[in-house]
Structures are given as structure tokens and as C-alpha cells.
PDB file of N, CA and C in Angstrom:
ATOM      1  N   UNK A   1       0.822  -1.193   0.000  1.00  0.00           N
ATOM      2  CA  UNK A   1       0.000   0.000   0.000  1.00  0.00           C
ATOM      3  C   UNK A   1       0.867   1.259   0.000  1.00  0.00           C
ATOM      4  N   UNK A   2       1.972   1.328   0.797  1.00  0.00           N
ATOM      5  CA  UNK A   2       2.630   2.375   0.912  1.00  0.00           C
ATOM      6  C   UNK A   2       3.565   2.616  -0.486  1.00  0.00           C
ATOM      7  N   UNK A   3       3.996   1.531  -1.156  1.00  0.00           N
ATOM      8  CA  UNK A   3       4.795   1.339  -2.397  1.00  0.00           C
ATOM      9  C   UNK A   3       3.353   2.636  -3.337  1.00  0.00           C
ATOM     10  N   UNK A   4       2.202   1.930  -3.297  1.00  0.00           N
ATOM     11  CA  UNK A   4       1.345   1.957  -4.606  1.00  0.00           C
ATOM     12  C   UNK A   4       1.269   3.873  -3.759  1.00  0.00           C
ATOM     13  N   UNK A   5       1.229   3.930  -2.530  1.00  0.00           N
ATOM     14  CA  UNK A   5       0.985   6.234  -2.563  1.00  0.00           C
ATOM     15  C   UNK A   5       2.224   6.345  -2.916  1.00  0.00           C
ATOM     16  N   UNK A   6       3.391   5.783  -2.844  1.00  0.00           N
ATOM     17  CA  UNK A   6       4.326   6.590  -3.331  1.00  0.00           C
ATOM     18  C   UNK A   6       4.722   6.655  -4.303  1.00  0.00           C
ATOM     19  N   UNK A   7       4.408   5.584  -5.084  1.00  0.00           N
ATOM     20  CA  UNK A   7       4.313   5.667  -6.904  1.00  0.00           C
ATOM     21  C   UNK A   7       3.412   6.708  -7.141  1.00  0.00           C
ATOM     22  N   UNK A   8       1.878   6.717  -6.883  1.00  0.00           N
ATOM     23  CA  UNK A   8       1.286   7.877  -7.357  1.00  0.00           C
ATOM     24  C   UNK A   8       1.875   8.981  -7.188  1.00  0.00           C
ATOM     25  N   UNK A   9       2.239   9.074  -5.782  1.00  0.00           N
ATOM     26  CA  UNK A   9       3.112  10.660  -5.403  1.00  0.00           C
ATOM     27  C   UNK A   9       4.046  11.125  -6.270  1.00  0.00           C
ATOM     28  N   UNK A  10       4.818   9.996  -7.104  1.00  0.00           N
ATOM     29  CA  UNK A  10       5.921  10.266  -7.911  1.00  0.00           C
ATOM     30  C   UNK A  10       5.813  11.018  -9.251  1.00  0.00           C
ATOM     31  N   UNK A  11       4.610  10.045  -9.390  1.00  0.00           N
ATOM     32  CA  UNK A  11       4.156  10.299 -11.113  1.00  0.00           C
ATOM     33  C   UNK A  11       3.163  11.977 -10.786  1.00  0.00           C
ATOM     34  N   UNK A  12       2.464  12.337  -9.864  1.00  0.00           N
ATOM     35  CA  UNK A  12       2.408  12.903  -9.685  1.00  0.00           C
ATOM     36  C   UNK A  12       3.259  14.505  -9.582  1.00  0.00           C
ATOM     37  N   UNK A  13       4.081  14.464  -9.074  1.00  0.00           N
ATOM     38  CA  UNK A  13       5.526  15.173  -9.037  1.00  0.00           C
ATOM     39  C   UNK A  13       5.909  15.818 -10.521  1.00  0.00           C
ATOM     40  N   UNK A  14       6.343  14.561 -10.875  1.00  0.00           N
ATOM     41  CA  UNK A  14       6.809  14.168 -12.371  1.00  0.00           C
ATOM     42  C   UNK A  14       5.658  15.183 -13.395  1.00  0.00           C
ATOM     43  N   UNK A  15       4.354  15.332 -13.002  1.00  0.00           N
ATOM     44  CA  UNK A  15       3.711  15.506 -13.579  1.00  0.00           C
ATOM     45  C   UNK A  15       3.209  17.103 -13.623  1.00  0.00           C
ATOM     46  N   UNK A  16       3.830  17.484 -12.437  1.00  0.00           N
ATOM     47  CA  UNK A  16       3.569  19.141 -11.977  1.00  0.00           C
ATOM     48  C   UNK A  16       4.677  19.529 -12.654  1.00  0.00           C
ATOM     49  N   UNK A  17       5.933  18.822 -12.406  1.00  0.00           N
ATOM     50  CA  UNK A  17       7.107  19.252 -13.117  1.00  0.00           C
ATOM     51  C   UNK A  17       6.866  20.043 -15.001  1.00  0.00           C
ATOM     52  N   UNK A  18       6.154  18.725 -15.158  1.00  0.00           N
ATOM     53  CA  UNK A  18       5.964  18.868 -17.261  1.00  0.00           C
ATOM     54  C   UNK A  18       5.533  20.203 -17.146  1.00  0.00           C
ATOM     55  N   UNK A  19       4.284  20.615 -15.860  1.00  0.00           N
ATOM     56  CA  UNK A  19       3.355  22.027 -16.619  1.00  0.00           C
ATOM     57  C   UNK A  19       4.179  23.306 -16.634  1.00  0.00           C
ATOM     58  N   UNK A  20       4.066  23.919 -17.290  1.00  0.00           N
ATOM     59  CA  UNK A  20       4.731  25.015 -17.307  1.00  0.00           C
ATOM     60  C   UNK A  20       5.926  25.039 -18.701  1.00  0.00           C
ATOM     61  N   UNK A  21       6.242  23.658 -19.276  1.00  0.00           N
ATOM     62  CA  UNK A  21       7.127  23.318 -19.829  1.00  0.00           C
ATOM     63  C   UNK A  21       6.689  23.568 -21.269  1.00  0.00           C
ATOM     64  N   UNK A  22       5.788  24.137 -21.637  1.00  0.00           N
ATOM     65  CA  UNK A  22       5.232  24.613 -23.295  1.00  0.00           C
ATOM     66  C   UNK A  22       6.189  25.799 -23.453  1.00  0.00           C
ATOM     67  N   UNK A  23       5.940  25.983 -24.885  1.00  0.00           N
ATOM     68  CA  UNK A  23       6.609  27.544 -25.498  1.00  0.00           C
ATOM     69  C   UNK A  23       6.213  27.983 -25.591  1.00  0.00           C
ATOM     70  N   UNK A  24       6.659  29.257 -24.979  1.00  0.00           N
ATOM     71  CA  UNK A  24       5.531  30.654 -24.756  1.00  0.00           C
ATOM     72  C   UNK A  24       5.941  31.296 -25.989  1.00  0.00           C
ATOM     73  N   UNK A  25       4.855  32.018 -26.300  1.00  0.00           N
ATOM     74  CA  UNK A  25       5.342  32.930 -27.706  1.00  0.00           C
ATOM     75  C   UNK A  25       6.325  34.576 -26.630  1.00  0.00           C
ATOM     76  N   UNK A  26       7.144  34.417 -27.609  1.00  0.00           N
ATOM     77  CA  UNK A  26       7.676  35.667 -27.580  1.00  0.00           C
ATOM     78  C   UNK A  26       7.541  37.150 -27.322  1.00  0.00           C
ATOM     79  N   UNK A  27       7.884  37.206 -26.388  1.00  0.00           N
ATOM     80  CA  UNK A  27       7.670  39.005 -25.575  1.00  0.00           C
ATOM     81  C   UNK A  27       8.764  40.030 -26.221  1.00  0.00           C
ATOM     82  N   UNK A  28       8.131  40.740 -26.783  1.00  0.00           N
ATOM     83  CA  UNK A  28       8.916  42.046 -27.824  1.00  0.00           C
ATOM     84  C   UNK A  28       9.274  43.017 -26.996  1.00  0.00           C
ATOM     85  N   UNK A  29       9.874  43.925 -27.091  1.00  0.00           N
ATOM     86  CA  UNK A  29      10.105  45.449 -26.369  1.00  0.00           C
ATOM     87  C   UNK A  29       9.267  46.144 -27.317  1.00  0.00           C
ATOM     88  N   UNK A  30       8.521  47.400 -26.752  1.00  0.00           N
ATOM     89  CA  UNK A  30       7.885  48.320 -27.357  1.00  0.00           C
ATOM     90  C   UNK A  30       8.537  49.258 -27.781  1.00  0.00           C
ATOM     91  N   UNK A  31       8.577  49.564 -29.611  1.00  0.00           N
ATOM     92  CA  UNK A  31       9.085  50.530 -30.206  1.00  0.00           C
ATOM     93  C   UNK A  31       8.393  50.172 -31.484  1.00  0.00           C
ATOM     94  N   UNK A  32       9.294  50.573 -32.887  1.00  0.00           N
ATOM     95  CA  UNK A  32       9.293  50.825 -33.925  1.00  0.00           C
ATOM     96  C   UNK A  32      10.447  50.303 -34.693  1.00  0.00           C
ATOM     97  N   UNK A  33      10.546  49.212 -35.287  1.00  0.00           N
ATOM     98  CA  UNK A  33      11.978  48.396 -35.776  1.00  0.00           C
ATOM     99  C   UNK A  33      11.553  48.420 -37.316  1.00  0.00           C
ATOM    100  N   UNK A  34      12.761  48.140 -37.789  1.00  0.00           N
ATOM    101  CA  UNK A  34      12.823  48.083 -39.439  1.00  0.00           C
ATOM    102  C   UNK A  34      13.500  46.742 -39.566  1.00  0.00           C
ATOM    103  N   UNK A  35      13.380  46.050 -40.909  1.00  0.00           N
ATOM    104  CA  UNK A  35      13.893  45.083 -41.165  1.00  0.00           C
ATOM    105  C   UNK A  35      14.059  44.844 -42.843  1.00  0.00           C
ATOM    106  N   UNK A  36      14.313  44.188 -43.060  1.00  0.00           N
ATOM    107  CA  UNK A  36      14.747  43.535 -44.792  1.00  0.00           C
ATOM    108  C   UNK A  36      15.089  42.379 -45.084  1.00  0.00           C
ATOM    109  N   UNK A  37      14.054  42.126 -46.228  1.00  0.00           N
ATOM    110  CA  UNK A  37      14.135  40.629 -46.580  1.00  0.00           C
ATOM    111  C   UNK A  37      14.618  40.536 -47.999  1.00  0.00           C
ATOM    112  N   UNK A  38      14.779  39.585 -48.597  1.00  0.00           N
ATOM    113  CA  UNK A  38      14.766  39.134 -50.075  1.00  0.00           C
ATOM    114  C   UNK A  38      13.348  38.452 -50.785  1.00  0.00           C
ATOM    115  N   UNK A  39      12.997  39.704 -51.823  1.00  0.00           N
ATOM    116  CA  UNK A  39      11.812  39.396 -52.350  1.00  0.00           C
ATOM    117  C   UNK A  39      11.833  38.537 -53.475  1.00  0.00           C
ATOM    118  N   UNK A  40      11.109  38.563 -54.459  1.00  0.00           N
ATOM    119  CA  UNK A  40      11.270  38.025 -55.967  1.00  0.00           C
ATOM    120  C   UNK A  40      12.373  38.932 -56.651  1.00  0.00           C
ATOM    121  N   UNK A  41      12.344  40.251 -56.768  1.00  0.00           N
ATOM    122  CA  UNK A  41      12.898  40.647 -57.562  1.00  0.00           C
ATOM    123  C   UNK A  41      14.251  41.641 -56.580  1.00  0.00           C
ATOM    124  N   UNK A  42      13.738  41.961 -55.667  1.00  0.00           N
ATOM    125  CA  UNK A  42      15.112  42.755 -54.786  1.00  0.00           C
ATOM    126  C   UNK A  42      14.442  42.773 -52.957  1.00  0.00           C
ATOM    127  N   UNK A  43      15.159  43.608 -52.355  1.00  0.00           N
ATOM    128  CA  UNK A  43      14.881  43.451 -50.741  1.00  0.00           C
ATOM    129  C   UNK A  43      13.331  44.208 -51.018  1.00  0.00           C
ATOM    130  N   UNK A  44      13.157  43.934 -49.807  1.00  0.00           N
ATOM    131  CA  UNK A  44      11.432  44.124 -49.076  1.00  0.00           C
ATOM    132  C   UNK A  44      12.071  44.570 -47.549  1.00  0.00           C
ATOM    133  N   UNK A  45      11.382  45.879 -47.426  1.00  0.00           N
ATOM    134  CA  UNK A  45      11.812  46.577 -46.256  1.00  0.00           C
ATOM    135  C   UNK A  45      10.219  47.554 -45.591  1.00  0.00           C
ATOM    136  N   UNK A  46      10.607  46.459 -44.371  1.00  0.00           N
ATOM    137  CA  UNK A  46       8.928  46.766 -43.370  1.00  0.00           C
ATOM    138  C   UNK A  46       9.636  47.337 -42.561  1.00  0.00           C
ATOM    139  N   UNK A  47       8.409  48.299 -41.357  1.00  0.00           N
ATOM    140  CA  UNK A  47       8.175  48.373 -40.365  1.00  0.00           C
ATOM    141  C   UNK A  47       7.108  48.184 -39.294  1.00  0.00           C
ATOM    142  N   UNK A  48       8.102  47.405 -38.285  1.00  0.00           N
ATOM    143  CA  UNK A  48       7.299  46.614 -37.417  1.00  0.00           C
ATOM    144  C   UNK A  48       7.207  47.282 -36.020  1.00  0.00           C
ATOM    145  N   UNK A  49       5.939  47.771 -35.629  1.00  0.00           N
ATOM    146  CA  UNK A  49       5.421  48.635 -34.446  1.00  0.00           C
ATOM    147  C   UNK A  49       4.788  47.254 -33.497  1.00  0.00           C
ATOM    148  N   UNK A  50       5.556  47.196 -32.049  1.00  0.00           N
ATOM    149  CA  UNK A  50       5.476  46.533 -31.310  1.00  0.00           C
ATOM    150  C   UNK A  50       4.400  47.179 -30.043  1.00  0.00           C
ATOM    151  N   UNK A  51       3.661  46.723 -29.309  1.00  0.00           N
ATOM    152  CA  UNK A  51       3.017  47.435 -28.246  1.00  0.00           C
ATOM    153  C   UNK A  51       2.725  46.291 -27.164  1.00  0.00           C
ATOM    154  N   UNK A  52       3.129  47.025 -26.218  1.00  0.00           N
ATOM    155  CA  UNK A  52       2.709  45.350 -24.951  1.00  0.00           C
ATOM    156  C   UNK A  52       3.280  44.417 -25.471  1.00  0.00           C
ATOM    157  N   UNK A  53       4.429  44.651 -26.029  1.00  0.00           N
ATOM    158  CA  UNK A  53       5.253  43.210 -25.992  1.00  0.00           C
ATOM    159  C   UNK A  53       5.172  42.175 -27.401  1.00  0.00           C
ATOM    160  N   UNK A  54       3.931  43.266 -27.902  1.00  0.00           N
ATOM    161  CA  UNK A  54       3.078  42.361 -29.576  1.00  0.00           C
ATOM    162  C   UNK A  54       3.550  42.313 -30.475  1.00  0.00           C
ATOM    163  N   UNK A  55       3.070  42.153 -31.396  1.00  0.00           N
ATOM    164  CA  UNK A  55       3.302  42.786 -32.872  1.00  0.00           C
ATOM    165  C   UNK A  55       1.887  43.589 -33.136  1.00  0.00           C
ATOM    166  N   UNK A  56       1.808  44.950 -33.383  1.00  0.00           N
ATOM    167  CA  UNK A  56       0.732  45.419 -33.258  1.00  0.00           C
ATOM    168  C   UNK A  56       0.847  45.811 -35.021  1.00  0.00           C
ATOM    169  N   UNK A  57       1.546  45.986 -35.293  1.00  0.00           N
ATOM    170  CA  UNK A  57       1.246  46.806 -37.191  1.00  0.00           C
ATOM    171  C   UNK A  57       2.704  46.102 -37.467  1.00  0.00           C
ATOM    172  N   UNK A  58       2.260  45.739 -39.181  1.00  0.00           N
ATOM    173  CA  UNK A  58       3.447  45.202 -39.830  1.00  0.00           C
ATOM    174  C   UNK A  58       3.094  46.126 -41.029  1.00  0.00           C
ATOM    175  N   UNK A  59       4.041  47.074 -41.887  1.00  0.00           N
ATOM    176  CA  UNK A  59       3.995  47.548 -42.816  1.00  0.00           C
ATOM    177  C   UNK A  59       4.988  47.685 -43.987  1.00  0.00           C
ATOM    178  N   UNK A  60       4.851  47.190 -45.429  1.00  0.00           N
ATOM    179  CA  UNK A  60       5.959  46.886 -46.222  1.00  0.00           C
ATOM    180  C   UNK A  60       5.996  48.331 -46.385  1.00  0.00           C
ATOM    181  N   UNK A  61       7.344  48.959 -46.383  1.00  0.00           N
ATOM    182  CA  UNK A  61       7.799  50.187 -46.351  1.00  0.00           C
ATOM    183  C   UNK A  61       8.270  50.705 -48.453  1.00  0.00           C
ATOM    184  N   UNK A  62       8.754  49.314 -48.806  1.00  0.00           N
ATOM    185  CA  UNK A  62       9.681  49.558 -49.729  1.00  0.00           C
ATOM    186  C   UNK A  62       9.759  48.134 -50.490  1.00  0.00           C
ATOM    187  N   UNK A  63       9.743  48.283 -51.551  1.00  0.00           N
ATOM    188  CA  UNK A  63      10.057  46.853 -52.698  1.00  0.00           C
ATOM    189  C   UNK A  63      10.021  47.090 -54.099  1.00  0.00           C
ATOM    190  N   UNK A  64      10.708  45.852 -54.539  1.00  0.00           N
ATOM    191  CA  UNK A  64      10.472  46.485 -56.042  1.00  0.00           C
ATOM    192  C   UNK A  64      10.024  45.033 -56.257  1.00  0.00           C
ATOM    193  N   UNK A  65       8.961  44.380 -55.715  1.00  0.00           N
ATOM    194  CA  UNK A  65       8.010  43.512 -56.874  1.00  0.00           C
ATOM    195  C   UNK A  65       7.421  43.890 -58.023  1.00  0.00           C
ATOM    196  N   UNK A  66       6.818  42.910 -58.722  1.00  0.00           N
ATOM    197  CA  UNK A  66       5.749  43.005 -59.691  1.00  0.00           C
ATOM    198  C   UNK A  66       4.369  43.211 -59.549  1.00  0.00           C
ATOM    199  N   UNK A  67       4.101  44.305 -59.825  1.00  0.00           N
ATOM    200  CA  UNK A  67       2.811  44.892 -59.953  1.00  0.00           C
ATOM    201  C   UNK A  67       1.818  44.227 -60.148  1.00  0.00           C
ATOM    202  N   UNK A  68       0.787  43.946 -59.285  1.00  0.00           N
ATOM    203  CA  UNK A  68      -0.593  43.228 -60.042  1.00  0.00           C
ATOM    204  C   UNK A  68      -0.060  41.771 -59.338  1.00  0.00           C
ATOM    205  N   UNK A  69       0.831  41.656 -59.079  1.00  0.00           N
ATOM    206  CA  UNK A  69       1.479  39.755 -58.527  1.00  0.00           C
ATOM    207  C   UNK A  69       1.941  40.540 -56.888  1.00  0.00           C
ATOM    208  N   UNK A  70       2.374  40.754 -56.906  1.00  0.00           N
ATOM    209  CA  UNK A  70       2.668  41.199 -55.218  1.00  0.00           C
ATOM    210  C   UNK A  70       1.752  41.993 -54.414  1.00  0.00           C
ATOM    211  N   UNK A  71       0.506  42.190 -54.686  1.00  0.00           N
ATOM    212  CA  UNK A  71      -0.462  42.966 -53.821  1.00  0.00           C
ATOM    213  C   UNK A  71      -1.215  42.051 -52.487  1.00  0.00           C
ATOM    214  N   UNK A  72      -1.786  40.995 -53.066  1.00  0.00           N
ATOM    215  CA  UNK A  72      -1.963  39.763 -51.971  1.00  0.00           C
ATOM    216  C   UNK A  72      -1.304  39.351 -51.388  1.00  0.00           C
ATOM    217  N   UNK A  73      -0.434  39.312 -51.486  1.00  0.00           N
ATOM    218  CA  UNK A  73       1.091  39.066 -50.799  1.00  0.00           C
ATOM    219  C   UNK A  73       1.052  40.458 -49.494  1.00  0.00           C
ATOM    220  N   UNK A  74       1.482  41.796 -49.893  1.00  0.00           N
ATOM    221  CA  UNK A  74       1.712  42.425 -49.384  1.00  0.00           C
ATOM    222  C   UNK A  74       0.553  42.980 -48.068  1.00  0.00           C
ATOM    223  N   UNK A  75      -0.655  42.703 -48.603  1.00  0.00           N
ATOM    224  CA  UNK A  75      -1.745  42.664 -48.082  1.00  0.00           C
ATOM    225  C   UNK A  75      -1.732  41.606 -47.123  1.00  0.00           C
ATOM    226  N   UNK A  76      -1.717  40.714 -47.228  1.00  0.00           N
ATOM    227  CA  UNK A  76      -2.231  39.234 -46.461  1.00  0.00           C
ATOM    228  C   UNK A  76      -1.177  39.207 -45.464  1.00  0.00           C
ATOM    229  N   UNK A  77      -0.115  38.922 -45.961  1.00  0.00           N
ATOM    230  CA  UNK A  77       0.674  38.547 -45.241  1.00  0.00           C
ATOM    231  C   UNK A  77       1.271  39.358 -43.556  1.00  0.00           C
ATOM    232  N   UNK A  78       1.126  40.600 -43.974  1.00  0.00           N
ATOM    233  CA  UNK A  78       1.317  41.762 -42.625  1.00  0.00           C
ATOM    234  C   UNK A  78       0.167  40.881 -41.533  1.00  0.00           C
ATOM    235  N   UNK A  79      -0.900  41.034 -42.598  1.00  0.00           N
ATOM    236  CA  UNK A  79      -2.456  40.982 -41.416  1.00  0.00           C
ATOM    237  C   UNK A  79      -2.050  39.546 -40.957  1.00  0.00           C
ATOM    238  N   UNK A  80      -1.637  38.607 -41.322  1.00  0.00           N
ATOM    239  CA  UNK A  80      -1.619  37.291 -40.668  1.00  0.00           C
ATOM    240  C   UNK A  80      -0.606  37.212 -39.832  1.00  0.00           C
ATOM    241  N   UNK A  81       0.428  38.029 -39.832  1.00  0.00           N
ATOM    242  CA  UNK A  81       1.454  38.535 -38.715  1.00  0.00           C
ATOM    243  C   UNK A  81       1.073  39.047 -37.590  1.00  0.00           C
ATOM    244  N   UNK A  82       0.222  40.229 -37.600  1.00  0.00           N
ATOM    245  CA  UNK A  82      -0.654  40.810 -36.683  1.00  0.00           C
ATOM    246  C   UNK A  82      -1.637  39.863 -35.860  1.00  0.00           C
ATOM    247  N   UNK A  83      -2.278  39.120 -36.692  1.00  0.00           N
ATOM    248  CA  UNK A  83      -3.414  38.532 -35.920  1.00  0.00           C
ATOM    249  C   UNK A  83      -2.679  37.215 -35.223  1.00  0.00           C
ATOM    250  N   UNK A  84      -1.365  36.950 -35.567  1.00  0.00           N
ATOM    251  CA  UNK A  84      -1.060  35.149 -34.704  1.00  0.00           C
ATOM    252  C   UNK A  84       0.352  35.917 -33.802  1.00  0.00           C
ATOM    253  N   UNK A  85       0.320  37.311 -33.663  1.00  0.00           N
ATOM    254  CA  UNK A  85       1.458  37.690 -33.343  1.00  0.00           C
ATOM    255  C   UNK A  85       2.674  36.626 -33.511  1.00  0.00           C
ATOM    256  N   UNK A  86       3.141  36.389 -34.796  1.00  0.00           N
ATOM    257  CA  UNK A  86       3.889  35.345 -35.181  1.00  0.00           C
ATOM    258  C   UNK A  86       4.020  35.599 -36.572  1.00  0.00           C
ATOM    259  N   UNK A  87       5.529  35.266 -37.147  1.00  0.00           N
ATOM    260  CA  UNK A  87       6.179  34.770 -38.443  1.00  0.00           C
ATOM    261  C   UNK A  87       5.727  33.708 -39.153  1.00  0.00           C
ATOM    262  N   UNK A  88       5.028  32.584 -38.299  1.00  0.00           N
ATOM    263  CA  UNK A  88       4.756  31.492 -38.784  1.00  0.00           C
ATOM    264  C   UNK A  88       3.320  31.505 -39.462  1.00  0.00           C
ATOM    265  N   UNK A  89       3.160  32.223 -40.655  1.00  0.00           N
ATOM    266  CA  UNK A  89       1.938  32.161 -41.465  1.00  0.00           C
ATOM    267  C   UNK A  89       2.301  31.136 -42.550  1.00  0.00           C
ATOM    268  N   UNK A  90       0.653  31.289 -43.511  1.00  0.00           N
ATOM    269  CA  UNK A  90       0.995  30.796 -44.778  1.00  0.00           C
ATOM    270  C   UNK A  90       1.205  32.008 -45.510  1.00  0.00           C
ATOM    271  N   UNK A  91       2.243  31.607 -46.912  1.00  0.00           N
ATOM    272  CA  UNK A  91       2.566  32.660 -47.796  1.00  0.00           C
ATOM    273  C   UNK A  91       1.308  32.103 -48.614  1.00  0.00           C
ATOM    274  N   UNK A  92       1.275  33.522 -49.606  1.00  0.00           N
ATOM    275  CA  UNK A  92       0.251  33.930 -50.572  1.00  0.00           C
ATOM    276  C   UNK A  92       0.445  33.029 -52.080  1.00  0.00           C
ATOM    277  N   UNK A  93      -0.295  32.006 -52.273  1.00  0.00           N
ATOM    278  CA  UNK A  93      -0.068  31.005 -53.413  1.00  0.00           C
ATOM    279  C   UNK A  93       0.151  32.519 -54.549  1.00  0.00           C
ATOM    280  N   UNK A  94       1.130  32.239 -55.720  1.00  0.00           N
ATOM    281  CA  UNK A  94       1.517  32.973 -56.879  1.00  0.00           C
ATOM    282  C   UNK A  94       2.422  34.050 -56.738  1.00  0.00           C
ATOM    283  N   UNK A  95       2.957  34.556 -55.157  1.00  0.00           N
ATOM    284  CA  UNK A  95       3.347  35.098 -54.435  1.00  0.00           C
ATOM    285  C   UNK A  95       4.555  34.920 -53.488  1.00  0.00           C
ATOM    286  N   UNK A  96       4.808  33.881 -53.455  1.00  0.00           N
ATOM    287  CA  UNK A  96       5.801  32.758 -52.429  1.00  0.00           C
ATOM    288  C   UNK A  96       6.942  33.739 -52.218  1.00  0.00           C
ATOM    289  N   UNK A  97       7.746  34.214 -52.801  1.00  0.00           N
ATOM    290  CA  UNK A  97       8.678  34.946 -52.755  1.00  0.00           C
ATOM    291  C   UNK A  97       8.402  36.314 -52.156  1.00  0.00           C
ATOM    292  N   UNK A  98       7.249  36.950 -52.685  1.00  0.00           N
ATOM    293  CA  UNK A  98       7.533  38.006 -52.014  1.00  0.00           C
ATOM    294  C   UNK A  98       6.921  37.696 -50.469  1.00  0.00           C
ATOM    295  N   UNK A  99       5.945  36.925 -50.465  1.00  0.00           N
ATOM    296  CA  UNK A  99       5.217  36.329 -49.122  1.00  0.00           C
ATOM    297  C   UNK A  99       6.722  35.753 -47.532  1.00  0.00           C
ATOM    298  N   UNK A 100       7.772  35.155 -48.468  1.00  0.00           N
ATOM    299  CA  UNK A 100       8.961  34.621 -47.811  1.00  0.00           C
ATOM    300  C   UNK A 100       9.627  35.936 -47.219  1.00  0.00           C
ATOM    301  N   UNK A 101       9.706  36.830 -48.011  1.00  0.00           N
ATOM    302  CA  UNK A 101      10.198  38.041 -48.269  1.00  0.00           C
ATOM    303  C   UNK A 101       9.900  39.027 -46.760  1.00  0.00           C
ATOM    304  N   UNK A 102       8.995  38.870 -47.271  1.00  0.00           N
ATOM    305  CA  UNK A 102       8.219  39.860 -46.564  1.00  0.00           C
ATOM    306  C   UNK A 102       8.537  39.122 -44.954  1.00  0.00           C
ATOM    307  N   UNK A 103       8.188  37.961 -44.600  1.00  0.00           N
ATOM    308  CA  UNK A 103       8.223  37.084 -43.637  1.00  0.00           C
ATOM    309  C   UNK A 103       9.912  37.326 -42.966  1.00  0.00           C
ATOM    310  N   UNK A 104      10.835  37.193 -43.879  1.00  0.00           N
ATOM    311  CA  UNK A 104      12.267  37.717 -43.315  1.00  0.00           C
ATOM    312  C   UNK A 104      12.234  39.009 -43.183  1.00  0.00           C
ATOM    313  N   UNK A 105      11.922  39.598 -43.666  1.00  0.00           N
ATOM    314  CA  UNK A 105      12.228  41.251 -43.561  1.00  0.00           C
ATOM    315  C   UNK A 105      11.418  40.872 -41.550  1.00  0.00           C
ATOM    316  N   UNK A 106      10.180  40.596 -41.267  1.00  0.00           N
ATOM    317  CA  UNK A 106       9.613  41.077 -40.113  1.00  0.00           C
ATOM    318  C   UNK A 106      10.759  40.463 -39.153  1.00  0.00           C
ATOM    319  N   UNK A 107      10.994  39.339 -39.881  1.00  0.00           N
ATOM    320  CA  UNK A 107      12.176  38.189 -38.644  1.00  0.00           C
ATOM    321  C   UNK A 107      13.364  39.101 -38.468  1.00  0.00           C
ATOM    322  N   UNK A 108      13.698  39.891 -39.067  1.00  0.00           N
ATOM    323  CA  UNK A 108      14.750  40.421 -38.987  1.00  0.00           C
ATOM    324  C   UNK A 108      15.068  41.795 -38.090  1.00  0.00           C
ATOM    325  N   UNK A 109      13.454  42.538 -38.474  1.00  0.00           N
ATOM    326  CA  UNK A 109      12.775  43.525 -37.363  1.00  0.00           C
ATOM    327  C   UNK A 109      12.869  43.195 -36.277  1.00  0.00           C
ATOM    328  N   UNK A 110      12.428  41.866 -35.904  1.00  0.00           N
ATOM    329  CA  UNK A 110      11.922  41.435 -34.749  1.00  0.00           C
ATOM    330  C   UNK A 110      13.408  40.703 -33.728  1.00  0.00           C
ATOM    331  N   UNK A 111      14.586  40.283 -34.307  1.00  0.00           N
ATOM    332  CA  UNK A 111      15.659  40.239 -33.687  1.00  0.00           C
ATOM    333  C   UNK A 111      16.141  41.729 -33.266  1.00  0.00           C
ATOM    334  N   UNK A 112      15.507  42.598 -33.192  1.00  0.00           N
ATOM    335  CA  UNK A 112      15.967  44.115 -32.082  1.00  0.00           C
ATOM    336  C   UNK A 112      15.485  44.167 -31.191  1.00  0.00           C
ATOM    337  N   UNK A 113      13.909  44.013 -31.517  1.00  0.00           N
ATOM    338  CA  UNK A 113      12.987  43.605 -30.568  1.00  0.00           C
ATOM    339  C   UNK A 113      12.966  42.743 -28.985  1.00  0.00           C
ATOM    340  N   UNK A 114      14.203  41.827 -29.184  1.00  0.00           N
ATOM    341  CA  UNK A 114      13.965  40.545 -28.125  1.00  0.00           C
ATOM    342  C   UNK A 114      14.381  41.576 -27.034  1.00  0.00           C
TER     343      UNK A 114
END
């Protein structure tokens, strides 16, 4: 009997230990950072406005994509940054490059940030 509480007690233990053990998303400093990526055709240069630690606005500052092919891209991709406060979106099918692009330029913002 005493074996079988102190096994529970163990696994128990063991088990308070795990919580806490997830990955927290990332806490920013509050400012205004710039960054640059590699688009389809040359760099892609955002700025990324942090607040409470977030990502509150992602904005492509500068690029020289293709017209009429990089607008969904440039569009989508900020807002899906904003809303998962996270890099880890999907890029814009027909777009991949500047969507990647755009995605390094914020990663790159966001190493000032830490």
C-alpha cells in the first residue's frame, strides 16, 4: 500500500514538473523596428510597431516587386502577422517569394525587438 501512494506521489511530481514546460510565444520590447528581406525581384523593407510586448502593425515600407502579382502578398501577409502575433503564417499562393520576403524582412525587425 505504501509502495502503490508513493508511486502515485511520484508520477504525480513528475507531472507538476511537465506544466509550465510549453513555449511561450515571444515578448517584444515596445518601439518601432525596421527590417529587410529578399523578395522576388530585390529586398522588401517593413516596419514593425510593437506594443505590450506584440506585434501590433506590420507595414511593407519599400520593394520592387511586380505589380498586379505582389499585392496579396503584401496585403495578407502583414495581417496574418498581426493577428497570430507570429512569423509562422501561410505565404500567398503565386506570391511565395515576395510572401517569404516579406516574412524575413519582419524576422529580422523582430531580432531588435527581443
Amino acid at each position: 500500500m505504501k509502495k502503490s501512494i508513493l508511486a502515485v506521489a511520484l508520477v504525480l511530481a513528475m507531472m507538476l514538473t511537465l506544466v509550465g514546460c510549453g513555449e511561450k510565444a515571444p515578448v517584444y520590447n515596445d518601439s518601432t523596428y525596421e527590417g529587410t528581406g529578399q523578395g522576388n525581384n530585390g529586398d522588401i523593407t517593413v516596419s514593425v510597431e510593437v506594443k505590450d510586448g506584440k506585434i501590433a502593425d506590420v507595414e511593407v515600407v519599400s520593394h520592387e516587386e511586380t505589380e498586379g502579382i505582389c499585392e496579396p502578398a503584401i496585403e495578407q501577409v502583414p495581417e496574418s502577422i498581426v493577428e497570430k502575433n507570429s512569423t509562422e503564417v501561410d505565404t500567398v499562393s503565386g506570391a511565395t517569394n515576395t510572401s517569404n520576403g516579406i516574412i524575413e524582412a519582419v524576422n529580422a525587425a523582430l531580432e531588435g525587438a527581443k
